[in-house]
C-alpha atoms as a PDB file:
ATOM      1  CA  UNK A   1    -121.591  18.897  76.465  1.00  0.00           C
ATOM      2  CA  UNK A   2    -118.323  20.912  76.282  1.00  0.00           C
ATOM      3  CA  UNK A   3    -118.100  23.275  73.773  1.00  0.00           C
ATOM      4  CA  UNK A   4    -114.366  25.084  74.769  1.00  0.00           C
ATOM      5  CA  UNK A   5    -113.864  28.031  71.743  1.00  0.00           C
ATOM      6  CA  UNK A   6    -110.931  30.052  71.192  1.00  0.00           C
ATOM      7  CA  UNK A   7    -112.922  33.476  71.987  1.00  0.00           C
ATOM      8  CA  UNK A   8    -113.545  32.545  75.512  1.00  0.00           C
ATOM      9  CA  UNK A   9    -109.381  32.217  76.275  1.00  0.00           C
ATOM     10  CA  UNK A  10    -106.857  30.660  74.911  1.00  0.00           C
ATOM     11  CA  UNK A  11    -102.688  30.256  75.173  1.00  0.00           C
ATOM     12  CA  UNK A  12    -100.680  30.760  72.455  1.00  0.00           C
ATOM     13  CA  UNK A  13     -97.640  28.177  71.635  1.00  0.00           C
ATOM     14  CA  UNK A  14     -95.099  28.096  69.045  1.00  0.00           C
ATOM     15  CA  UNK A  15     -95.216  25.029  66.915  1.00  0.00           C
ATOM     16  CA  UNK A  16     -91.485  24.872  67.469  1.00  0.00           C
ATOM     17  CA  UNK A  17     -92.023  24.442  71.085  1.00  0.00           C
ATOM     18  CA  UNK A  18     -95.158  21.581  70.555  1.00  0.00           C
ATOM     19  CA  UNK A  19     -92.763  19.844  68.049  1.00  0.00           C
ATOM     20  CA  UNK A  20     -89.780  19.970  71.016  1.00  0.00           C
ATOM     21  CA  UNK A  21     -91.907  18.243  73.444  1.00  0.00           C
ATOM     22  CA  UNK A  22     -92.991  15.390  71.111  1.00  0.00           C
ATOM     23  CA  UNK A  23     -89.691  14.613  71.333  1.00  0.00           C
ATOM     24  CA  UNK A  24     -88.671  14.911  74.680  1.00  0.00           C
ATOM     25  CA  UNK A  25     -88.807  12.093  77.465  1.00  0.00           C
ATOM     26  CA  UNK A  26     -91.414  13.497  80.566  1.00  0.00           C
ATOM     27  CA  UNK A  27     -93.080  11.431  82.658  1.00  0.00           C
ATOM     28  CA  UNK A  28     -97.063  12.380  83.314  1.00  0.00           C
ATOM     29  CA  UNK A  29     -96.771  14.620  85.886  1.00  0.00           C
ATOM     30  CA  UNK A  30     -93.838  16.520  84.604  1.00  0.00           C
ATOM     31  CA  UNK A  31     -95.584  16.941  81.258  1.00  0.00           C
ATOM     32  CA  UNK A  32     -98.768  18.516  83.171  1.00  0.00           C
ATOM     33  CA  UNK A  33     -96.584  20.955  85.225  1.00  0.00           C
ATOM     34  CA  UNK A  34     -95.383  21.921  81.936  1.00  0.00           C
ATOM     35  CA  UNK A  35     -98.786  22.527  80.503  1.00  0.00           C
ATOM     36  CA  UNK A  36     -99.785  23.787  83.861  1.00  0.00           C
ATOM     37  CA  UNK A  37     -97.068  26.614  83.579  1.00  0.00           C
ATOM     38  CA  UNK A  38     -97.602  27.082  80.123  1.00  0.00           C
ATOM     39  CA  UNK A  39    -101.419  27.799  80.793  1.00  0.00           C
ATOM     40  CA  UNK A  40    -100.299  30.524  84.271  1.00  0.00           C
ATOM     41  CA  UNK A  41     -97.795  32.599  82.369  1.00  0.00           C
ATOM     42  CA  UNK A  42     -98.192  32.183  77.966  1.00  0.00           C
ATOM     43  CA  UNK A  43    -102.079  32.144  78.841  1.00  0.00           C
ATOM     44  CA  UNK A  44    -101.945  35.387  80.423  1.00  0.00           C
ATOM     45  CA  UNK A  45     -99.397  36.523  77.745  1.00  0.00           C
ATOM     46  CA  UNK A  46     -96.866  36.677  80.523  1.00  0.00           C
ATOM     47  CA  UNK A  47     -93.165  34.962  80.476  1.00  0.00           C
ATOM     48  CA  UNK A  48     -93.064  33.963  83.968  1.00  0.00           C
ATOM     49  CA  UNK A  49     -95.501  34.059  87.154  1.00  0.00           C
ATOM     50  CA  UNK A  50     -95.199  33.250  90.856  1.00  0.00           C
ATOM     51  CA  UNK A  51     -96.400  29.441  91.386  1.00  0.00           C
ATOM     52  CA  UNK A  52     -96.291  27.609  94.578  1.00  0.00           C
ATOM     53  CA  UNK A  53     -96.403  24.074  95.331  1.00  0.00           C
ATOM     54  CA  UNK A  54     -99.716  23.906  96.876  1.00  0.00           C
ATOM     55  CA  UNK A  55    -100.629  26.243  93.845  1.00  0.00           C
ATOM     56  CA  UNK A  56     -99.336  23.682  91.160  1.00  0.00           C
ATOM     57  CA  UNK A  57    -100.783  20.680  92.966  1.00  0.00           C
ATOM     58  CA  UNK A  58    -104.336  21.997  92.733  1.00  0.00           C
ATOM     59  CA  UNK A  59    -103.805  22.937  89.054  1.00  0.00           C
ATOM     60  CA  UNK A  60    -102.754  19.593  88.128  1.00  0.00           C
ATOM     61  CA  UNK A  61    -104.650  17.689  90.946  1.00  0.00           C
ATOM     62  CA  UNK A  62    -101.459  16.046  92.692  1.00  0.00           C
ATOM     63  CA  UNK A  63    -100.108  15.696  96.146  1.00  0.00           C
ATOM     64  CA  UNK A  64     -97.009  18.280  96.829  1.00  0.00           C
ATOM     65  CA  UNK A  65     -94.531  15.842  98.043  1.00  0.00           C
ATOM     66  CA  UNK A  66     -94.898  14.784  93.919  1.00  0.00           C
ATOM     67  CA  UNK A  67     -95.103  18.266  92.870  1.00  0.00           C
ATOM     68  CA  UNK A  68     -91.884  18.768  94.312  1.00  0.00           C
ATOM     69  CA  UNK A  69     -89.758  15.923  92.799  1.00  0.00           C
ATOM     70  CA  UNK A  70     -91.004  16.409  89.738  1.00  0.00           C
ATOM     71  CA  UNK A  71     -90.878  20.168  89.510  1.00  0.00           C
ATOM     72  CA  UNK A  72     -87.328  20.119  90.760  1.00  0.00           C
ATOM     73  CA  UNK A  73     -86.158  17.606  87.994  1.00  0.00           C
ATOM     74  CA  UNK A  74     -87.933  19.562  85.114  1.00  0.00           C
ATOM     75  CA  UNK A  75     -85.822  22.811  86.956  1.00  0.00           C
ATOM     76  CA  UNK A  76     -82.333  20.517  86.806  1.00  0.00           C
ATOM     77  CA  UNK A  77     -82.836  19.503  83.453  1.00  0.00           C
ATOM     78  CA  UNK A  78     -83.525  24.160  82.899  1.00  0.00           C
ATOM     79  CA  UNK A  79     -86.856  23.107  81.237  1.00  0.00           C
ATOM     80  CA  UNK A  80     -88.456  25.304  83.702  1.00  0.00           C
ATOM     81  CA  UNK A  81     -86.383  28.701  84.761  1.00  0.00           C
ATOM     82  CA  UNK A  82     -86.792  30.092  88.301  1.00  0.00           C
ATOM     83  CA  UNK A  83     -86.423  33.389  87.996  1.00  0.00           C
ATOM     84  CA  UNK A  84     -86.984  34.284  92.284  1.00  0.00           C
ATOM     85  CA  UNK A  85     -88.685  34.794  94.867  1.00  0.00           C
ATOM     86  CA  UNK A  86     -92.123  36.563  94.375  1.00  0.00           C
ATOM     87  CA  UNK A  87     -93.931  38.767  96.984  1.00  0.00           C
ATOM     88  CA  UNK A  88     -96.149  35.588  98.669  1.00  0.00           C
ATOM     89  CA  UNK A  89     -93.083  33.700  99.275  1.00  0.00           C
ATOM     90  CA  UNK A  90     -93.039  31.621  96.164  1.00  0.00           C
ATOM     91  CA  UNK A  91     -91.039  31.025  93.291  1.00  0.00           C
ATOM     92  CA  UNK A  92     -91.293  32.778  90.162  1.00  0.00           C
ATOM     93  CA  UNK A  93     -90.977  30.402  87.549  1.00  0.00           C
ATOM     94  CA  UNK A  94     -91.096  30.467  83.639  1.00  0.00           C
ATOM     95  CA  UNK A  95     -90.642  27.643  81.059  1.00  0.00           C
ATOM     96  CA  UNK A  96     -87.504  27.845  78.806  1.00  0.00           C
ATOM     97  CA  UNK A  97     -88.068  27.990  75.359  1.00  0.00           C
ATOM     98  CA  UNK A  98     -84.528  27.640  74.137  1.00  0.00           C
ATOM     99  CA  UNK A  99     -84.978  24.010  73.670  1.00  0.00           C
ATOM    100  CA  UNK A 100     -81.051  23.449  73.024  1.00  0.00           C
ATOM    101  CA  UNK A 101     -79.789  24.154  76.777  1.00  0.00           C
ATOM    102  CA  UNK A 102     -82.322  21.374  77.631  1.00  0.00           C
ATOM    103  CA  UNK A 103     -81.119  18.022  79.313  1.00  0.00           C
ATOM    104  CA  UNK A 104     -82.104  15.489  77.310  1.00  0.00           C
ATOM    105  CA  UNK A 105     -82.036  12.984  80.208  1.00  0.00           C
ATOM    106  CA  UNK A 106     -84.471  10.137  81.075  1.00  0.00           C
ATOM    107  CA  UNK A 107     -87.505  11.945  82.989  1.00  0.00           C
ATOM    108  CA  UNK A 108     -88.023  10.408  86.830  1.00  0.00           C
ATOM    109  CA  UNK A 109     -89.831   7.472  87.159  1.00  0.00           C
ATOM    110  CA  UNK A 110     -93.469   7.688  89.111  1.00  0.00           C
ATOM    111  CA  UNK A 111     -93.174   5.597  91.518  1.00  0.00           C
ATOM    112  CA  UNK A 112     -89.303   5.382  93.193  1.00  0.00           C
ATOM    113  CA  UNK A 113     -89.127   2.255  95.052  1.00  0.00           C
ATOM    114  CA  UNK A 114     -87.382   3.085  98.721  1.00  0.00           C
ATOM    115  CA  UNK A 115     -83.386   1.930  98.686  1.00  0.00           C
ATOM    116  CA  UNK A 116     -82.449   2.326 102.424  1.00  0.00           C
ATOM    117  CA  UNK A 117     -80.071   4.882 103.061  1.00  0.00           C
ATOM    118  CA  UNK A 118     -76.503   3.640 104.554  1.00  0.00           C
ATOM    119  CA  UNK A 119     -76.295   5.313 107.889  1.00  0.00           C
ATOM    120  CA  UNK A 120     -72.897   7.174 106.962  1.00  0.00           C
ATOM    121  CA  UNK A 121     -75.156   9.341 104.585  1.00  0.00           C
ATOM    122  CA  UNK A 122     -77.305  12.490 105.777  1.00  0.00           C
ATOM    123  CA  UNK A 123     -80.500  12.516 103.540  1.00  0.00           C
ATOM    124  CA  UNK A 124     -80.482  15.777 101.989  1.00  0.00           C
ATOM    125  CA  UNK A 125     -83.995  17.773 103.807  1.00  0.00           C
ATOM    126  CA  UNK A 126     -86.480  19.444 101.461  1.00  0.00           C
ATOM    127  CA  UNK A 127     -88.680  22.523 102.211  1.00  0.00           C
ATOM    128  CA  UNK A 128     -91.419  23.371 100.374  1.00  0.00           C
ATOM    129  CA  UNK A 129     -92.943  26.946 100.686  1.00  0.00           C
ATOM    130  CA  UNK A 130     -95.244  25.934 103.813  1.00  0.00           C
ATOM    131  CA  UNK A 131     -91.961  25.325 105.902  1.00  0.00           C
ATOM    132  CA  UNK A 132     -91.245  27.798 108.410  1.00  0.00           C
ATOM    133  CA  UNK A 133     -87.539  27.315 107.419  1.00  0.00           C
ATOM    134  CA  UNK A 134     -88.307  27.768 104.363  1.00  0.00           C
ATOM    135  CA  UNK A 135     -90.806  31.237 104.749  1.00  0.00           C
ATOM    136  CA  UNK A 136     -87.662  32.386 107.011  1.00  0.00           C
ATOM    137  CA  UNK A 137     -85.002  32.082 104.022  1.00  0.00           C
ATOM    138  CA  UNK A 138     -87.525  33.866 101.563  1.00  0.00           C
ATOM    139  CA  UNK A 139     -87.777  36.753 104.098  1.00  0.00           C
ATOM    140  CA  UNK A 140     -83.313  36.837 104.885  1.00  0.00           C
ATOM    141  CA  UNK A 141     -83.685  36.423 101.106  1.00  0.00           C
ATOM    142  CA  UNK A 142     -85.550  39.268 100.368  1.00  0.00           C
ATOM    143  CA  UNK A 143     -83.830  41.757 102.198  1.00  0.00           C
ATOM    144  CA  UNK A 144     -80.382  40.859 101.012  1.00  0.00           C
ATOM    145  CA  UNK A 145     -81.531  41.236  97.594  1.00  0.00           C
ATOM    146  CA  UNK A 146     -82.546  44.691  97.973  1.00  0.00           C
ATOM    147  CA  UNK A 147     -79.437  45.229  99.509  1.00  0.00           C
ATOM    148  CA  UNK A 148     -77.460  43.645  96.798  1.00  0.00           C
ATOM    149  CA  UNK A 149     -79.550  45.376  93.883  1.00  0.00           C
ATOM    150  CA  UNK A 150     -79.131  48.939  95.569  1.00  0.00           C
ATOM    151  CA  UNK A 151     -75.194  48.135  95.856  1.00  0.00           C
ATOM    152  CA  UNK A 152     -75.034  46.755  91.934  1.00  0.00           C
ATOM    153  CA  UNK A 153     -73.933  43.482  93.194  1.00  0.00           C
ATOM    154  CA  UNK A 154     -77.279  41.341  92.433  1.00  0.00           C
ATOM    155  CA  UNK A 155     -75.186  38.754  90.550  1.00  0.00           C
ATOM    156  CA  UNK A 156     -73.361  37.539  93.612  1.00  0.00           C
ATOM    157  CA  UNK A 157     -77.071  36.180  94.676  1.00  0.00           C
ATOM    158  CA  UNK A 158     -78.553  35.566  91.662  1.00  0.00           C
ATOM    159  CA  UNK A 159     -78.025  31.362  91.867  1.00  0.00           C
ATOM    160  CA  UNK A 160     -79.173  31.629  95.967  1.00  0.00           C
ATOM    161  CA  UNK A 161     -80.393  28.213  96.488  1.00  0.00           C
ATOM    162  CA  UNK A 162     -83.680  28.295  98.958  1.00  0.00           C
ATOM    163  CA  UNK A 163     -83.499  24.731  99.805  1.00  0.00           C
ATOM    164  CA  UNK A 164     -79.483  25.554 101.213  1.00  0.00           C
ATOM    165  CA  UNK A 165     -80.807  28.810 102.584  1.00  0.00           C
ATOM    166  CA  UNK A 166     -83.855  27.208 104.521  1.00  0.00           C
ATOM    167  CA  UNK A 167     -81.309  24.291 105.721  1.00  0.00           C
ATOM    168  CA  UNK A 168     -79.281  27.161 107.459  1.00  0.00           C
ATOM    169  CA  UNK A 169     -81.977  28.434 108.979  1.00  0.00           C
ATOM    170  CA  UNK A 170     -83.173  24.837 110.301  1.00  0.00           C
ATOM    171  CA  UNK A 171     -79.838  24.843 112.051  1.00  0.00           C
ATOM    172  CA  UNK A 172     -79.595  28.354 113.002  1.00  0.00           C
ATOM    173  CA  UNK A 173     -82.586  26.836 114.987  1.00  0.00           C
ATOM    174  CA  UNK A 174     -82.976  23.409 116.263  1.00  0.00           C
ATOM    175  CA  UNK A 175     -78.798  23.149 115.927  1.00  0.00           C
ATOM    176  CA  UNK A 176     -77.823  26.400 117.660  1.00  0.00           C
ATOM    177  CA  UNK A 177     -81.061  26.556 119.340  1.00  0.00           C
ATOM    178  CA  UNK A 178     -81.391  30.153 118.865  1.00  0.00           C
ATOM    179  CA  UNK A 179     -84.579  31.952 119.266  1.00  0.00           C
ATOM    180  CA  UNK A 180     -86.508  32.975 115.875  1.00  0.00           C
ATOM    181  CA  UNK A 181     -87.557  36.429 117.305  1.00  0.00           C
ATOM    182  CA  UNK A 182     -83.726  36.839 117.655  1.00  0.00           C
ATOM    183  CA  UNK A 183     -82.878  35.581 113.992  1.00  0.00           C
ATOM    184  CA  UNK A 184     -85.192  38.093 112.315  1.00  0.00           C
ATOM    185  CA  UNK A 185     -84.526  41.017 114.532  1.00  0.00           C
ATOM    186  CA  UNK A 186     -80.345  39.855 113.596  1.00  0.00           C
ATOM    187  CA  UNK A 187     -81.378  39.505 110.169  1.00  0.00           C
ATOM    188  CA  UNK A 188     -82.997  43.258 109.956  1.00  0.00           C
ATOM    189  CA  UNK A 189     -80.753  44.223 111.612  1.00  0.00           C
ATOM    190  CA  UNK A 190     -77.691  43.165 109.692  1.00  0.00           C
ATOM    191  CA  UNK A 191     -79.208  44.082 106.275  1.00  0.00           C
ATOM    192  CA  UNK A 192     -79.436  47.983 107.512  1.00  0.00           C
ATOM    193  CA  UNK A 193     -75.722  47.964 109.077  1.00  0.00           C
ATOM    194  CA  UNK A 194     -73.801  50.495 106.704  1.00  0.00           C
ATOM    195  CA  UNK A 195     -71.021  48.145 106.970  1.00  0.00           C
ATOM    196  CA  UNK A 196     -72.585  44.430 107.612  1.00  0.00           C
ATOM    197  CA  UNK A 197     -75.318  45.046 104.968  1.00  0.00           C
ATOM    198  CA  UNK A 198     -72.474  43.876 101.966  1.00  0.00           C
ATOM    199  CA  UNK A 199     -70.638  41.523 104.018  1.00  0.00           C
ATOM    200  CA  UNK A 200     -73.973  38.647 104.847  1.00  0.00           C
ATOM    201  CA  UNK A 201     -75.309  38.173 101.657  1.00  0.00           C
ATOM    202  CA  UNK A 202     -76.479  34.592 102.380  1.00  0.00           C
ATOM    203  CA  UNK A 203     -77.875  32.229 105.244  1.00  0.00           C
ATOM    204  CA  UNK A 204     -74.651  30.399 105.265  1.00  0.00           C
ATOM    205  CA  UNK A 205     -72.472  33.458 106.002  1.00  0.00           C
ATOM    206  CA  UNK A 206     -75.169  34.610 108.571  1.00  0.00           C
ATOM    207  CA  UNK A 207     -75.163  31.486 110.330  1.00  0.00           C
ATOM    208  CA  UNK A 208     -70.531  31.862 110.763  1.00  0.00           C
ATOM    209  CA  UNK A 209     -71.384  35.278 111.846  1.00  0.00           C
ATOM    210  CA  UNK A 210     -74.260  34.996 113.951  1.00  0.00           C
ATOM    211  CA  UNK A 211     -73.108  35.327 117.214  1.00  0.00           C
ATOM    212  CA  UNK A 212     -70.547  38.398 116.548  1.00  0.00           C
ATOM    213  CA  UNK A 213     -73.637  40.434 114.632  1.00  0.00           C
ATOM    214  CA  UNK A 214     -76.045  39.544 118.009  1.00  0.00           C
ATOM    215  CA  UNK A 215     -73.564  41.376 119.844  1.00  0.00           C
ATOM    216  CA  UNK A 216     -72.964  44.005 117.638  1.00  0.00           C
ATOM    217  CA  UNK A 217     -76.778  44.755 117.684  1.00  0.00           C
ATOM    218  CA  UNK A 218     -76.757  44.513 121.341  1.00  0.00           C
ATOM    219  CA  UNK A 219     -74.125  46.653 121.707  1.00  0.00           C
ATOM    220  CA  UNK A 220     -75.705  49.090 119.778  1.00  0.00           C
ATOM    221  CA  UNK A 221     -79.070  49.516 121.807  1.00  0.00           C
ATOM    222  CA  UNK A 222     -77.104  49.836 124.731  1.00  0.00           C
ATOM    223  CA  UNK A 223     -77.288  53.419 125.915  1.00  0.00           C
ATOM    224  CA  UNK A 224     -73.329  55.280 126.077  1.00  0.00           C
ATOM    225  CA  UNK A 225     -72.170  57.350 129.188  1.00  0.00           C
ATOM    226  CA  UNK A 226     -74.199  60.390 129.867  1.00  0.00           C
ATOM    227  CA  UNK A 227     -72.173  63.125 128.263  1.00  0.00           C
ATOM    228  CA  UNK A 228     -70.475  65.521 131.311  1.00  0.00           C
ATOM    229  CA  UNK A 229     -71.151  69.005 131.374  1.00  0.00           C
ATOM    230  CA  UNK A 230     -67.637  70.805 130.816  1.00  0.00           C
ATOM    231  CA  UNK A 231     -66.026  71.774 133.638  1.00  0.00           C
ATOM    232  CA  UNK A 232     -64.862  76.217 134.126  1.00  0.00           C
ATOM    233  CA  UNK A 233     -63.076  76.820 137.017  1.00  0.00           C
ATOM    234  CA  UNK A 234     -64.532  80.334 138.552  1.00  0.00           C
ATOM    235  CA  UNK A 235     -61.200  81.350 138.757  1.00  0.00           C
ATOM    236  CA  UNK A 236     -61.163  82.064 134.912  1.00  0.00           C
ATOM    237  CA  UNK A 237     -62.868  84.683 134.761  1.00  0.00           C
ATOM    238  CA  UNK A 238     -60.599  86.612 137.209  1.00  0.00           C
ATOM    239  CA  UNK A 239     -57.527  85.258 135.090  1.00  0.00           C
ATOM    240  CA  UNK A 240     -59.368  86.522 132.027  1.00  0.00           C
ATOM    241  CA  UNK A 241     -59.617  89.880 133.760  1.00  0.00           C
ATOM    242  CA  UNK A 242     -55.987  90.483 134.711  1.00  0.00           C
ATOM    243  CA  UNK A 243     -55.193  89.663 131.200  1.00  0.00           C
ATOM    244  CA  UNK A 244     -57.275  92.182 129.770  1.00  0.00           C
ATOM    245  CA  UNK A 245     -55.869  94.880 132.084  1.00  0.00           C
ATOM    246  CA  UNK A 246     -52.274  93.531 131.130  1.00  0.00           C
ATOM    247  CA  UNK A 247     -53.061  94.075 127.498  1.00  0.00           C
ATOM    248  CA  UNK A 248     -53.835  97.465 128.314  1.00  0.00           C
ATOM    249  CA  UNK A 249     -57.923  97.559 128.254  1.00  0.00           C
ATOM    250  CA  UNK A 250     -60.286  99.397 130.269  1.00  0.00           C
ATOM    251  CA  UNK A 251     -61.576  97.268 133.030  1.00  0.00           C
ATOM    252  CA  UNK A 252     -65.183  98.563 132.808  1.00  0.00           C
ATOM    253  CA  UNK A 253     -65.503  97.351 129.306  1.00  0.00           C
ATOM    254  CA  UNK A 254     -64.567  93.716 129.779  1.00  0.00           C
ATOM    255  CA  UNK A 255     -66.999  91.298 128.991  1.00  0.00           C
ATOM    256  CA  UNK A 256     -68.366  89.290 131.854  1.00  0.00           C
ATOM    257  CA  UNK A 257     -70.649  86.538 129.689  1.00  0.00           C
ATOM    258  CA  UNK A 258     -68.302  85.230 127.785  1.00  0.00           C
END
């Protein structure tokens, strides 16, 4: 029999909060990702934590592809808050408490029945934190962000979109079929330029400027002219010489080594 008791662990929640989400419209699985999140970050008196997918699916015993819909409409409707990017790649996530800059919108139906998708339209691609696209954008991500917070500019990247970011990176790849050993020694490269660093502060912009930073960088490991020993004409000396006995001087005190 289960006998749970408060001494072995519990999560504290503000009545105000319980009393919100009586009221507000969830489907099942957004409702558990909400407990679910409430349990990883209130239950270890923390505001927000670093959750992935795969993470959240276990929790909650649900296949990602779900995970993902779901999780992404409770983030649109800024129930849940992502606050970045944490160091395993995933997002760092925290549910809102200010219950008035909810969306009060219907909550996504389970099951979406499939409406075909007129060929003029590009489905928009998803990439969960598995994706290599994906893992590449966290990494661009997290190197520009240093940059920005060491320049004082972190709000220019503070709404960076990782699903836009790992697009870029899909094209960067399988569009400009470009190399991925290339792309990450461009994008270390780029964020330790004194003057670049500032400028690429996104996949998009790195993407326009991709080919003029590869040859920068190449151009930069190329080795320059060996430098050329200055030339002296033996003759100076002797010009030096006549000078000094012009001016005057003793010949036996001038100064050969110079």
């Amino acid at each position: 029999m289960a006998n749970p008791q408060l001494n072995n662990g519990h999560t504290r929640i503000a009545n105000e909060i319980f009393e919100q989400m009586m009221k507000t419209n969830l489907n099942g699985t957004q409702f558990r990702l909400v407990m679910a999140i409430w349990r990883y970050t209130y239950g270890f008196q923390r505001k927000a934590n670093e959750m992935s997918t795969s993470f959240l699916a276990k929790v909650i015993d649900a296949n990602r592809t779900q995970i993902n819909r779901e999780l992404s409409a409770l983030i649109d409707r800024n129930i849940i808050t992502v606050i970045g990017i944490g160091s395993k790649g995933a997002r760092v996530m925290g549910f809102n408490k200010n219950h008035k800059e909810w969306d009060e919108q219907a909550p996504t139906k389970e099951v979406v029945p499939e409406i075909p998708v007129p060929t003029n339209k590009i489905k928009k691609l998803k990439y969960d934190e598995e994706n290599t696209y994906y893992k590449m954008a966290v990494y661009f991500f997290g190197r520009v962000e240093k940059v920005a917070n060491d320049a004082g500019i972190s709000h220019l990247i503070k709404k960076s979109n990782m699903q836009t970011w790992a697009d870029d990176m899909r094209k960067l790849i399988e569009v400009d079929e470009l190399d991925k050993h290339l792309v990450k020694e461009v994008m270390d490269w780029v964020t330790e330029d004194s003057f670049w660093r500032t400028n690429v502060l996104s996949a998009k912009k790195l993407r326009e400027k991709f080919m003029e930073l590869a040859i920068k960088m190449n151009a930069e490991k190329k080795p320059g002219p060996p430098k050329q020993k200055p030339y002296h004409d033996p003759r100076d000396k002797e010009i030096a010489l006549q000078k000094w006995i012009s001016e005057g001087n003793d010949p036996d005190e001038f100064d050969w080594s110079k």
